[in-house]
PDB file of N, CA and C in Angstrom:
ATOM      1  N   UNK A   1      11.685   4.125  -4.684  1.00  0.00           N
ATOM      2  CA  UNK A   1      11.675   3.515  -3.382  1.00  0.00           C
ATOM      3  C   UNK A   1      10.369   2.762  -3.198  1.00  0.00           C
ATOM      4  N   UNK A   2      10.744   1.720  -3.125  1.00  0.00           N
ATOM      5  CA  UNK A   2       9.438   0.823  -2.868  1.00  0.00           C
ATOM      6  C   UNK A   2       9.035   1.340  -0.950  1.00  0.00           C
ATOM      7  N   UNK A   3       7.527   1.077  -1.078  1.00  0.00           N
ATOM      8  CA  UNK A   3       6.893   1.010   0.173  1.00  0.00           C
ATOM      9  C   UNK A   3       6.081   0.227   0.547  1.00  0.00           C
ATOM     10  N   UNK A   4       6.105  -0.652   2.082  1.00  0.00           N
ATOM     11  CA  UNK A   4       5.246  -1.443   2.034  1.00  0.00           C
ATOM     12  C   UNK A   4       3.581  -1.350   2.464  1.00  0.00           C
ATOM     13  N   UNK A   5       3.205  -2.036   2.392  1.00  0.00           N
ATOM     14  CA  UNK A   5       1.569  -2.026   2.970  1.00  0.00           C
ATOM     15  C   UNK A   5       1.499  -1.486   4.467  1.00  0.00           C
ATOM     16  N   UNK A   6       0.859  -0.922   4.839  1.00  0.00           N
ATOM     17  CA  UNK A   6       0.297  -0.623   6.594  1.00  0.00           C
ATOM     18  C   UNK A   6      -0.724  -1.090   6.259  1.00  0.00           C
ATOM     19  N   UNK A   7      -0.694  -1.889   7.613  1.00  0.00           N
ATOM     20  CA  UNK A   7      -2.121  -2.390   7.864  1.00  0.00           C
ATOM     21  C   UNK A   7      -2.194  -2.508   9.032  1.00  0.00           C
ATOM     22  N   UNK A   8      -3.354  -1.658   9.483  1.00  0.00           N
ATOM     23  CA  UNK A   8      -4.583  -1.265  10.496  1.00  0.00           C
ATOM     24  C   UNK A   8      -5.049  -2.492  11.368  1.00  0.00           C
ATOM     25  N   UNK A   9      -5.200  -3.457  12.722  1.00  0.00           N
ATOM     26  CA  UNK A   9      -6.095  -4.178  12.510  1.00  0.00           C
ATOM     27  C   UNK A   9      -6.797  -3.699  14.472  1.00  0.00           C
ATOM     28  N   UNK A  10      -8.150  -3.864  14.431  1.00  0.00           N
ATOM     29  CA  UNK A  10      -8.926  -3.703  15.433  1.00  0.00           C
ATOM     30  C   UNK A  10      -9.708  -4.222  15.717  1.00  0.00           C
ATOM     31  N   UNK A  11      -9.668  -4.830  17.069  1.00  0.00           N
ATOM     32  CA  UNK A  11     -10.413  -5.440  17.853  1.00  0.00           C
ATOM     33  C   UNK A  11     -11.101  -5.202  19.402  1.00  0.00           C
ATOM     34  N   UNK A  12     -12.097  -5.400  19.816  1.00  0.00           N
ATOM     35  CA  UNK A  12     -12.159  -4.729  20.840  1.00  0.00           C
ATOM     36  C   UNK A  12     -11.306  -4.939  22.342  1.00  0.00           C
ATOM     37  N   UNK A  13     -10.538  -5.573  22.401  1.00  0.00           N
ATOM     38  CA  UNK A  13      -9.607  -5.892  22.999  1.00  0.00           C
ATOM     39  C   UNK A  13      -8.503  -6.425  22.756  1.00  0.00           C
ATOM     40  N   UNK A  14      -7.504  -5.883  24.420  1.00  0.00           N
ATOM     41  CA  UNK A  14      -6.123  -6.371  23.614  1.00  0.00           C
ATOM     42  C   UNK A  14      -5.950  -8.110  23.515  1.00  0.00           C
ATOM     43  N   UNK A  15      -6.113  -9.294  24.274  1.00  0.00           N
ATOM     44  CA  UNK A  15      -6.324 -10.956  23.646  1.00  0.00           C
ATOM     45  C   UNK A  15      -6.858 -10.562  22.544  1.00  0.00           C
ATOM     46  N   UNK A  16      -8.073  -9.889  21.737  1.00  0.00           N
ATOM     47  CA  UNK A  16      -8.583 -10.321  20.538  1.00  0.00           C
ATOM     48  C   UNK A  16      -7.899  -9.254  19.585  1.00  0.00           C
ATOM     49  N   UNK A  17      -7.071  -8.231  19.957  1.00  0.00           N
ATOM     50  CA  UNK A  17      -6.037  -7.430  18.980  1.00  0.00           C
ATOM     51  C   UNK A  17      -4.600  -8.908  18.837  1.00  0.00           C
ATOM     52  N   UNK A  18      -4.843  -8.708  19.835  1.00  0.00           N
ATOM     53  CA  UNK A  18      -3.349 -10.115  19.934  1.00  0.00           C
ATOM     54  C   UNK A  18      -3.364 -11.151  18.688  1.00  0.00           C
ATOM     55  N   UNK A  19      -4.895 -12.060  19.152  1.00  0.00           N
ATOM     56  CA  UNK A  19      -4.657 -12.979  18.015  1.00  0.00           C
ATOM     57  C   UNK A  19      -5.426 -12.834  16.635  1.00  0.00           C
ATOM     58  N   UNK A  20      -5.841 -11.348  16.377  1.00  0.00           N
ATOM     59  CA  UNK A  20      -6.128 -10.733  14.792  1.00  0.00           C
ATOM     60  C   UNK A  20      -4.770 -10.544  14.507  1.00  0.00           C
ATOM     61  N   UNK A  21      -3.678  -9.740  15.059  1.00  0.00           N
ATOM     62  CA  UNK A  21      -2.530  -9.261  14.708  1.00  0.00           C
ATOM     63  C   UNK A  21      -1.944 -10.034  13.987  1.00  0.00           C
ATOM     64  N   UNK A  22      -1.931 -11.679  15.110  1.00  0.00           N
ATOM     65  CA  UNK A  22      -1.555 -12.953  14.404  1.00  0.00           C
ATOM     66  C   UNK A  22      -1.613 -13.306  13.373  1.00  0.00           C
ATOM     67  N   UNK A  23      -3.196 -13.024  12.995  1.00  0.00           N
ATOM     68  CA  UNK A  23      -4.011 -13.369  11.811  1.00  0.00           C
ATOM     69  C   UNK A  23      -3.139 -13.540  10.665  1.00  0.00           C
ATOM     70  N   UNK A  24      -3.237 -11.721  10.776  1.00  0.00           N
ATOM     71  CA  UNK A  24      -2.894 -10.843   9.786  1.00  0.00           C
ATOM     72  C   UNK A  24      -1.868 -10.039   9.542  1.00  0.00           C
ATOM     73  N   UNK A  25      -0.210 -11.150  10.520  1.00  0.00           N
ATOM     74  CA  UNK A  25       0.748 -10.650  10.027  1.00  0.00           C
ATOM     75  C   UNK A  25       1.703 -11.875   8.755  1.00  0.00           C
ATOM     76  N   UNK A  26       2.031 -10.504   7.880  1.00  0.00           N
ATOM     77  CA  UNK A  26       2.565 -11.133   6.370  1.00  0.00           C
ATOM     78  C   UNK A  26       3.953 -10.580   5.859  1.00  0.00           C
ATOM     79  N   UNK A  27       4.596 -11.278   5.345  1.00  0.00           N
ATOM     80  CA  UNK A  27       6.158 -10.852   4.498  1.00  0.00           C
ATOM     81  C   UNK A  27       5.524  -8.908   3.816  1.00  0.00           C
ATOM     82  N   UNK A  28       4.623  -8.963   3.230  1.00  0.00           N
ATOM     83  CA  UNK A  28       4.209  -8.295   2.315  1.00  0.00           C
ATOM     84  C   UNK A  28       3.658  -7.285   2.422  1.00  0.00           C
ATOM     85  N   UNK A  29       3.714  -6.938   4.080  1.00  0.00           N
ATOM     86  CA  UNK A  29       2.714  -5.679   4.493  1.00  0.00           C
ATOM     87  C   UNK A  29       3.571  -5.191   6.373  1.00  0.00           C
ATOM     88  N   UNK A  30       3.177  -4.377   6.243  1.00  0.00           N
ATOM     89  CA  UNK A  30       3.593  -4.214   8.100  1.00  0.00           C
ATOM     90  C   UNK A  30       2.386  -3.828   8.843  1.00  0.00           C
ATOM     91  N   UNK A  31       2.485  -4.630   9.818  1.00  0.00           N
ATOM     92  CA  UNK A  31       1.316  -4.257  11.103  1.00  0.00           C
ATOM     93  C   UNK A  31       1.641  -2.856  11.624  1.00  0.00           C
ATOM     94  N   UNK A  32       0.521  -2.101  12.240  1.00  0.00           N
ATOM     95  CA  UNK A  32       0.647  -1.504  12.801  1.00  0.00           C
ATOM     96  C   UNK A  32       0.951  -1.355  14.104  1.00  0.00           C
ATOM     97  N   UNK A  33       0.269  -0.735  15.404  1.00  0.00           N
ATOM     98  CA  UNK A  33       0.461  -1.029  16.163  1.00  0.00           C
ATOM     99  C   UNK A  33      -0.768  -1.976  17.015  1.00  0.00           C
ATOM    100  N   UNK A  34      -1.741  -1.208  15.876  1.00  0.00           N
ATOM    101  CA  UNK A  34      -3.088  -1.734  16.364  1.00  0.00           C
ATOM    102  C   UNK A  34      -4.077  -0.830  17.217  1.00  0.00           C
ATOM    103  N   UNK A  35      -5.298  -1.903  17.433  1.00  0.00           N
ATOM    104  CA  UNK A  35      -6.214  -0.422  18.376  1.00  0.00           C
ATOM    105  C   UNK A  35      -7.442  -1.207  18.517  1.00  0.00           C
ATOM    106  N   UNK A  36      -7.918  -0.929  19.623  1.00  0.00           N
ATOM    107  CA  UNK A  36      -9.083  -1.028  20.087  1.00  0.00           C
ATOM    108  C   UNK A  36     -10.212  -0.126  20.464  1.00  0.00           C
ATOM    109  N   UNK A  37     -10.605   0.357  19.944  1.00  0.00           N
ATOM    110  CA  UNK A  37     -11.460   1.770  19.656  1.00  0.00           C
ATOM    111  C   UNK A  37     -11.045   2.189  18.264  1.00  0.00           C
ATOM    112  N   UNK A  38     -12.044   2.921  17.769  1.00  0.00           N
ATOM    113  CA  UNK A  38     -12.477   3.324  16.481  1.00  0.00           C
ATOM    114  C   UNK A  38     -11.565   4.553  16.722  1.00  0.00           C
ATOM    115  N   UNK A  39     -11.439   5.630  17.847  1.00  0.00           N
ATOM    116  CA  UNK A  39     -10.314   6.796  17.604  1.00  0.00           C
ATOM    117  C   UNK A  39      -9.253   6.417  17.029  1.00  0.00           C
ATOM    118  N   UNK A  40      -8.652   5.467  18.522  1.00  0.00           N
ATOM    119  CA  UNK A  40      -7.265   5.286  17.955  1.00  0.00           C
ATOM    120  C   UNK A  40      -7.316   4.531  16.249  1.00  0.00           C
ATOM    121  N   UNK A  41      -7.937   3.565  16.099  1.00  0.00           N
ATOM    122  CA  UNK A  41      -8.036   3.226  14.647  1.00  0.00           C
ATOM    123  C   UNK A  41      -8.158   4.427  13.808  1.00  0.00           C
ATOM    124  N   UNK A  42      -8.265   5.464  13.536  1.00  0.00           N
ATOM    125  CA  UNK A  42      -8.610   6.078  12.647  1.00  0.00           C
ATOM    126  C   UNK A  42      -7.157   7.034  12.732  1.00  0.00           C
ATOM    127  N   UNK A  43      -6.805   7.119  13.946  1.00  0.00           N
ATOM    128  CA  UNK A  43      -5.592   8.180  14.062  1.00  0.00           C
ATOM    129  C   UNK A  43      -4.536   7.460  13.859  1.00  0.00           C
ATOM    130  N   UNK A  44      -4.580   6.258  13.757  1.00  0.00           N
ATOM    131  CA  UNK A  44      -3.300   5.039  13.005  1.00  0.00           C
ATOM    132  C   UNK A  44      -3.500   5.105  11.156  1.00  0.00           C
ATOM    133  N   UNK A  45      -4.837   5.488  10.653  1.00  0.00           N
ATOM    134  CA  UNK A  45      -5.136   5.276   9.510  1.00  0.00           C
ATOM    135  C   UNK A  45      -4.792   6.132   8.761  1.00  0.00           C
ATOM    136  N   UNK A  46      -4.905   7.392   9.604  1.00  0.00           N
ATOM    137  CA  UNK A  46      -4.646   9.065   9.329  1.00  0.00           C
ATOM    138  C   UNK A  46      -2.747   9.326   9.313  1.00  0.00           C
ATOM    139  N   UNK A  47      -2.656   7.823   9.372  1.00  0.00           N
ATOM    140  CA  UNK A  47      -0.902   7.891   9.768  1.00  0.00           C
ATOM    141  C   UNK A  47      -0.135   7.142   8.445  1.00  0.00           C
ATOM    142  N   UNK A  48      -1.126   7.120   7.296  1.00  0.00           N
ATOM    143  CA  UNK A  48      -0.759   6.692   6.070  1.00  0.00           C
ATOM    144  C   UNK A  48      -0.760   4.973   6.301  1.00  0.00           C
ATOM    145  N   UNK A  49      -2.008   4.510   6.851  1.00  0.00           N
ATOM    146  CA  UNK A  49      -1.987   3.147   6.720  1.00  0.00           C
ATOM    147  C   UNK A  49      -2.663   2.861   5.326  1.00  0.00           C
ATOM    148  N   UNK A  50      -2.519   1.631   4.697  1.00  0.00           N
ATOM    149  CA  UNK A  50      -3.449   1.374   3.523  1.00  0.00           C
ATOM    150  C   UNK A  50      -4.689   0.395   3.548  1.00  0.00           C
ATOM    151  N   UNK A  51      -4.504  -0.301   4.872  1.00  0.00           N
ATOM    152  CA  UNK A  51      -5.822  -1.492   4.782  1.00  0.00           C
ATOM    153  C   UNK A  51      -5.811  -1.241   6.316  1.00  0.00           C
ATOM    154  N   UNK A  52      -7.196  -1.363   6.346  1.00  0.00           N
ATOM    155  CA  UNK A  52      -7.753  -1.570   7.527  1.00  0.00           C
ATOM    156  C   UNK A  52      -8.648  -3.138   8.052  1.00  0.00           C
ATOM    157  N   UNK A  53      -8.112  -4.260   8.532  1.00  0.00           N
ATOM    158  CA  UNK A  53      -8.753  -5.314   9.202  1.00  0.00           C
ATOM    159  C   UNK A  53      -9.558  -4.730  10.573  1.00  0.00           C
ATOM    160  N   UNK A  54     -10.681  -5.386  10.837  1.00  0.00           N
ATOM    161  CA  UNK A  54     -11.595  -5.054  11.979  1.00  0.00           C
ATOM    162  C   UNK A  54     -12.441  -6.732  12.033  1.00  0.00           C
ATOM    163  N   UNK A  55     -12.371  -6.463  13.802  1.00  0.00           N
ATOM    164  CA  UNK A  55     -12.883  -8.167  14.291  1.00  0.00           C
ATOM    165  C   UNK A  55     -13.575  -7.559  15.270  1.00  0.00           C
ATOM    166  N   UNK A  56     -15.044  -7.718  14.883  1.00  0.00           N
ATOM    167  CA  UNK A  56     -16.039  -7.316  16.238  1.00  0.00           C
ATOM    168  C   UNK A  56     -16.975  -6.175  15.378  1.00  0.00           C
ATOM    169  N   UNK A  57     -17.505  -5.472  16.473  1.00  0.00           N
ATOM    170  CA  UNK A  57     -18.365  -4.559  16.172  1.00  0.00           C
ATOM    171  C   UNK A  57     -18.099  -3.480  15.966  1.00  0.00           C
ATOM    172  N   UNK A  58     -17.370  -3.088  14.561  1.00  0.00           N
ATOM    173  CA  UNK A  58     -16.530  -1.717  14.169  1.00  0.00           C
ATOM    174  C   UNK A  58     -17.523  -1.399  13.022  1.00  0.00           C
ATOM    175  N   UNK A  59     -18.980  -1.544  12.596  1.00  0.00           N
ATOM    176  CA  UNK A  59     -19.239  -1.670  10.992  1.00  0.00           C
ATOM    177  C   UNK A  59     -19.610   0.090  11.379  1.00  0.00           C
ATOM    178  N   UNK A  60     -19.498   1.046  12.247  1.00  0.00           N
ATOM    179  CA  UNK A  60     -19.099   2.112  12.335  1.00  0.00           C
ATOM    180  C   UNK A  60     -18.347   2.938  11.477  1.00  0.00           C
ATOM    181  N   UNK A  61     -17.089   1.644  12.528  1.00  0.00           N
ATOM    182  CA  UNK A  61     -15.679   2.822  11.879  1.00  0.00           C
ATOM    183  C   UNK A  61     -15.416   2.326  10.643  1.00  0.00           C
ATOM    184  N   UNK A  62     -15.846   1.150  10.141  1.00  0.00           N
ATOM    185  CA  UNK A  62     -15.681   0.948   8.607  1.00  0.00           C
ATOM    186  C   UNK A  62     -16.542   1.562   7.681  1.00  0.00           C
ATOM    187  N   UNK A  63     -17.334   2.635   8.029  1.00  0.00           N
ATOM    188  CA  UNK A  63     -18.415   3.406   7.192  1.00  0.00           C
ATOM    189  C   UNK A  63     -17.647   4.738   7.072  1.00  0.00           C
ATOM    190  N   UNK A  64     -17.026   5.135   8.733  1.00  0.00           N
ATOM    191  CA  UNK A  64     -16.234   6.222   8.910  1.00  0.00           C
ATOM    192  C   UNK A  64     -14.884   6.335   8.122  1.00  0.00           C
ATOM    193  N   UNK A  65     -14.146   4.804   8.104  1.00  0.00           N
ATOM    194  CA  UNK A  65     -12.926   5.549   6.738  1.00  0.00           C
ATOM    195  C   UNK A  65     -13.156   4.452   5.626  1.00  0.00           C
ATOM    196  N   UNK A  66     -14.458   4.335   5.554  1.00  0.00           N
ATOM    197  CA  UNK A  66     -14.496   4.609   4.316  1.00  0.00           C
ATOM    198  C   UNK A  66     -15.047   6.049   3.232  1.00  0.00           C
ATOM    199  N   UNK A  67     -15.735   6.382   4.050  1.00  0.00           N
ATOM    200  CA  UNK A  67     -16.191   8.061   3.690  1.00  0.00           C
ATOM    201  C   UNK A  67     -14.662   8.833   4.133  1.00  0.00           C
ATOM    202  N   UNK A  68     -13.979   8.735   4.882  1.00  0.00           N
ATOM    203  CA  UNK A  68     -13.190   9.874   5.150  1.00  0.00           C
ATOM    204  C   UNK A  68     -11.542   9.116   4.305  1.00  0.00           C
ATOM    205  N   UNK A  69     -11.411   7.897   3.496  1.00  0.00           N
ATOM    206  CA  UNK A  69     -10.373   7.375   2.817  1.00  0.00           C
ATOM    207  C   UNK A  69     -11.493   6.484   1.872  1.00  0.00           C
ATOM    208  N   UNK A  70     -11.769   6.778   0.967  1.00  0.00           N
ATOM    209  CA  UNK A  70     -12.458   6.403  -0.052  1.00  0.00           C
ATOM    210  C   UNK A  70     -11.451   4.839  -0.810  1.00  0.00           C
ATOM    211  N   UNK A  71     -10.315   5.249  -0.715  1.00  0.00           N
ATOM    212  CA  UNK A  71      -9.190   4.218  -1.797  1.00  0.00           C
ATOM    213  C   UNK A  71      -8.754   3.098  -1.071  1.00  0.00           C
ATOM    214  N   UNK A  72      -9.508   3.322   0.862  1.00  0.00           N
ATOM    215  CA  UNK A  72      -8.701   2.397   1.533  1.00  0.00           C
ATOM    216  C   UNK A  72      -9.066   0.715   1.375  1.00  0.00           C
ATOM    217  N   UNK A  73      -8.728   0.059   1.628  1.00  0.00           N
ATOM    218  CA  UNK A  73      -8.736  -1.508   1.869  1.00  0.00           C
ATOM    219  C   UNK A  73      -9.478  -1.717   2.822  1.00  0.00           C
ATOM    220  N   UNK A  74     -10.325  -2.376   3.490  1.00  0.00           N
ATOM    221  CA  UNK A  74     -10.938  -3.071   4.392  1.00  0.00           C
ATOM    222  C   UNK A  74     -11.393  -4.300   4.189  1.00  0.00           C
ATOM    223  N   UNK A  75     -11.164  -4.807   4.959  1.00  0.00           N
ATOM    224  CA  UNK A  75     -11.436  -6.350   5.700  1.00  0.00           C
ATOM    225  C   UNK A  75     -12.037  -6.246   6.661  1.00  0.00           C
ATOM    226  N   UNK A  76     -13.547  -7.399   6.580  1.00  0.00           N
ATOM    227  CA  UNK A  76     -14.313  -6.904   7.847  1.00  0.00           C
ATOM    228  C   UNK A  76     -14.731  -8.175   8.213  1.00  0.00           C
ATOM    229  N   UNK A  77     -14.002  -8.836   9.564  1.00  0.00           N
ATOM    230  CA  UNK A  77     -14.279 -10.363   9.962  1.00  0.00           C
ATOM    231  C   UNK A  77     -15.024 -10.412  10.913  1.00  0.00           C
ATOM    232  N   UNK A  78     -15.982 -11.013  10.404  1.00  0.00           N
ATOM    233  CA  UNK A  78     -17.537 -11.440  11.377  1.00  0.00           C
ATOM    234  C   UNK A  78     -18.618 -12.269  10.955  1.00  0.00           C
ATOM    235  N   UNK A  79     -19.182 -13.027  11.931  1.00  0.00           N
ATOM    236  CA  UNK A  79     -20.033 -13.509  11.855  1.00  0.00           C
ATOM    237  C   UNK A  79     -21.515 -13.270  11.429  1.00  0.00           C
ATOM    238  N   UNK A  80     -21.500 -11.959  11.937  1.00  0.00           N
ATOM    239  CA  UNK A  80     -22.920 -11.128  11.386  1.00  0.00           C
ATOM    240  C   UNK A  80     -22.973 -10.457  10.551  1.00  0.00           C
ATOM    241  N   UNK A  81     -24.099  -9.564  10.168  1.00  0.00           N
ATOM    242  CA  UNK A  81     -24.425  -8.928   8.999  1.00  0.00           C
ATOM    243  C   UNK A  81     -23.491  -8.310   8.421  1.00  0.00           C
ATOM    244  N   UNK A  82     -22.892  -8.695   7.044  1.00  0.00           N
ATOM    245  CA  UNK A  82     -21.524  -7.751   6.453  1.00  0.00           C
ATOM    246  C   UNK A  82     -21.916  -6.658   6.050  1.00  0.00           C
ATOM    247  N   UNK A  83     -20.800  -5.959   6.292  1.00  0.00           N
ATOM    248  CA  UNK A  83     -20.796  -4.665   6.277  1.00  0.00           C
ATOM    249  C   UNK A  83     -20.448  -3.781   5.016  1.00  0.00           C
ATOM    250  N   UNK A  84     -21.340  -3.446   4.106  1.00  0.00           N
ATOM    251  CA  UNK A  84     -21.134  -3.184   2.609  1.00  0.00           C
ATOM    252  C   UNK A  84     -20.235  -2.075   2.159  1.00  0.00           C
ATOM    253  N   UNK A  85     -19.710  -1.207   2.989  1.00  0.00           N
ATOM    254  CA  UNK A  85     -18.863  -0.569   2.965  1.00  0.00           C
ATOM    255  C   UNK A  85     -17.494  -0.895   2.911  1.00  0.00           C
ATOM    256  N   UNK A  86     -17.086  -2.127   3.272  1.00  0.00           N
ATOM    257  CA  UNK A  86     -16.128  -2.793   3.206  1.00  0.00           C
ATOM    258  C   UNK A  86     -15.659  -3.825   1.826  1.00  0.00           C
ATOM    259  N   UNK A  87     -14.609  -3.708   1.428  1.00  0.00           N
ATOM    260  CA  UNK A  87     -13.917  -4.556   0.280  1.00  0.00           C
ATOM    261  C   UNK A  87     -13.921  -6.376   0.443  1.00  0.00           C
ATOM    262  N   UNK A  88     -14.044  -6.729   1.362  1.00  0.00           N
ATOM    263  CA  UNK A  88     -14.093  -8.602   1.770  1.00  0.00           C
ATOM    264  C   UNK A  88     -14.940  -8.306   3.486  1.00  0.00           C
ATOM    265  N   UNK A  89     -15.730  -9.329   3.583  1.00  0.00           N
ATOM    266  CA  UNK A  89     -16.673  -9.355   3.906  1.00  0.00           C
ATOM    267  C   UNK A  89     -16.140 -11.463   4.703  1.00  0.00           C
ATOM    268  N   UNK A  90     -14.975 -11.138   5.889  1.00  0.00           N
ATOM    269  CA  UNK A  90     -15.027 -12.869   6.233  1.00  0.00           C
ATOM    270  C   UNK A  90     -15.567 -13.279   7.201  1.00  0.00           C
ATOM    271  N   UNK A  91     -15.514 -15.059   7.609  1.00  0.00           N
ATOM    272  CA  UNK A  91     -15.814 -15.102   8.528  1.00  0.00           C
ATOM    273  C   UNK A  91     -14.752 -15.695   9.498  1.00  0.00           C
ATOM    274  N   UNK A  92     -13.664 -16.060   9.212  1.00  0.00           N
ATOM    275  CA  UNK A  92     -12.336 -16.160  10.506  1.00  0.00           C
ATOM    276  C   UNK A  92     -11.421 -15.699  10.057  1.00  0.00           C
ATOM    277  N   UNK A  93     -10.310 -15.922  10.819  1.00  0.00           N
ATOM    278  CA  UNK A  93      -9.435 -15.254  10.892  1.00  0.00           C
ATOM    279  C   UNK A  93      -8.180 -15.941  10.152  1.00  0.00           C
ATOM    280  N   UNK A  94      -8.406 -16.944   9.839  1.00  0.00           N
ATOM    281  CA  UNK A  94      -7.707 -17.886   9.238  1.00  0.00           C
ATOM    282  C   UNK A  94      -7.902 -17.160   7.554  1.00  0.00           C
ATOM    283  N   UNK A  95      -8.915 -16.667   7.107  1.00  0.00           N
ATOM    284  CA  UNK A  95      -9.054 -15.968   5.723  1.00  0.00           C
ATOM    285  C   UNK A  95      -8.167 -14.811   5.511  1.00  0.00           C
ATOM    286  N   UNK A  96      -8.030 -14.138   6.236  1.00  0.00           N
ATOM    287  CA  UNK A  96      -6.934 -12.493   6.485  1.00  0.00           C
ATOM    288  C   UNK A  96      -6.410 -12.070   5.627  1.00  0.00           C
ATOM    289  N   UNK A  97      -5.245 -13.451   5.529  1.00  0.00           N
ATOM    290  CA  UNK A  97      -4.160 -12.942   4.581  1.00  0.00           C
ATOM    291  C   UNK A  97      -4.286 -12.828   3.301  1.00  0.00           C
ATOM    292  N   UNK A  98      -5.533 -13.867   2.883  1.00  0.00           N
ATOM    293  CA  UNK A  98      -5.644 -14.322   1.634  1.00  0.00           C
ATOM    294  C   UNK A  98      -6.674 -12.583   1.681  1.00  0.00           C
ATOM    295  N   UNK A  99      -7.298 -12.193   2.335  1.00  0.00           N
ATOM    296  CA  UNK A  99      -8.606 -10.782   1.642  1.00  0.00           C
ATOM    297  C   UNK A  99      -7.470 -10.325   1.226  1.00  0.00           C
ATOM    298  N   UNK A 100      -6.542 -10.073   2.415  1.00  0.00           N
ATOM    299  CA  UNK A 100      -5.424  -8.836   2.184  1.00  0.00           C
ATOM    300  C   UNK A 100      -4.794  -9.008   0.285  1.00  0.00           C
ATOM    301  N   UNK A 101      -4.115 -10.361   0.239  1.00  0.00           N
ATOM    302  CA  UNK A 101      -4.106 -10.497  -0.883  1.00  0.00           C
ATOM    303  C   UNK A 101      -4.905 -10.093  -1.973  1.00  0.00           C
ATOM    304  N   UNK A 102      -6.335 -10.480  -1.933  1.00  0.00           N
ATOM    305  CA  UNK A 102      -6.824 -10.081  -3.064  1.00  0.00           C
ATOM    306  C   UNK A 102      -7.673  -9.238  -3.408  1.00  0.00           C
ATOM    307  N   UNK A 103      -7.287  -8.247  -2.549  1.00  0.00           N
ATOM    308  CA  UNK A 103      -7.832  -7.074  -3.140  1.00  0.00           C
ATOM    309  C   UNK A 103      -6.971  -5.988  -4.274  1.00  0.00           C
ATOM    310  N   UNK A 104      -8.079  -5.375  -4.488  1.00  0.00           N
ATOM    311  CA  UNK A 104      -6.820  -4.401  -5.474  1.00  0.00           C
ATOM    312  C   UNK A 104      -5.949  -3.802  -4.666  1.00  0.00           C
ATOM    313  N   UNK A 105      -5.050  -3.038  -5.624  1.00  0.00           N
ATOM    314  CA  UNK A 105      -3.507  -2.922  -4.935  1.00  0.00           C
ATOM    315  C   UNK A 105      -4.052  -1.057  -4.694  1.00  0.00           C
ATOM    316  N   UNK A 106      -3.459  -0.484  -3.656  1.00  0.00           N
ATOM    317  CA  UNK A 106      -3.733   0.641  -2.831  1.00  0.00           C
ATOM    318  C   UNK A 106      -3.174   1.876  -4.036  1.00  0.00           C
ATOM    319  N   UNK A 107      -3.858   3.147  -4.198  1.00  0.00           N
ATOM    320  CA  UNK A 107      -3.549   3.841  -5.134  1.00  0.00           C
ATOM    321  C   UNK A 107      -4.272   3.932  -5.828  1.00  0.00           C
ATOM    322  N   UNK A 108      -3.750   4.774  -6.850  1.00  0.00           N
ATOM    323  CA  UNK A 108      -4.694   5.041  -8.022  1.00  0.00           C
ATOM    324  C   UNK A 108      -3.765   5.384  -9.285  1.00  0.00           C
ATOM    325  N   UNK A 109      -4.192   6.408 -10.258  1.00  0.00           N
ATOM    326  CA  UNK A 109      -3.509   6.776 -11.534  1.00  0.00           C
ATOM    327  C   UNK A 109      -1.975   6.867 -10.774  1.00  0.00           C
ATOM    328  N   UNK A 110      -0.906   6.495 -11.710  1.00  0.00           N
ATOM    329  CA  UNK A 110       0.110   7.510 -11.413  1.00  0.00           C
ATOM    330  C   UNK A 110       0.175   8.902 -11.871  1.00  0.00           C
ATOM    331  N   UNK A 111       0.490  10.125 -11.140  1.00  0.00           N
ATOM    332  CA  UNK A 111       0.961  11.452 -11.662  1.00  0.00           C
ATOM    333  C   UNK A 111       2.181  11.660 -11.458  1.00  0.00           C
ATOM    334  N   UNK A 112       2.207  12.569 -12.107  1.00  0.00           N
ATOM    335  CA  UNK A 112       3.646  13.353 -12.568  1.00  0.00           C
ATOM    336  C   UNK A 112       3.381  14.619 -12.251  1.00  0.00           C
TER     337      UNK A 112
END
């Protein structure tokens, strides 16, 4: 059974959840519901998402799953200082789809 991508995206409000959502919706992945606060982001992440997008001042919660989801995806769109904890590092929103794209693919070894 194939499964698709979850993806996370947060902004500090709902207009700027609105048009990240935009961003960063693709054939190839499903949005979540979204979030504005770092809780709810993390309790969407904790819900088997695989990438996390963030627009604004989250370089927090992108330290937070990345220590607490080591394998996850992040995308971190901003203008200011990037946030090294994170996998792509943009500056609009117009880039999204393409980080999402090229990062490595979610997972690890297969087991048996």
């Amino acid at each position: 059974m194939c499964r698709a991508l979850k993806v996370v995206c947060v902004a500090a409000g709902a207009p700027s959840l609105g048009a990240l959502k935009r961003a960063a919706v693709g054939s190839d992945w499903e949005l979540t519901p979204g979030a504005t606060s770092a809780p709810e982001a993390l309790a969407q992440i904790g819900e088997g998402a695989h990438v996390l997008v963030t627009w604004g001042s989250f370089a927090e919660l992108v330290r937070a799953a990345r220590e607490r989801y080591p394998g996850m995806r992040i995308v971190w769109v901003g203008r200011g200082e990037e946030v090294a904890e994170a996998n792509a590092s943009i500056r609009s929103l117009g880039e999204i789809r393409d980080a999402i794209r090229g990062l490595p693919p979610p997972g690890g070894p297969v087991r048996s």
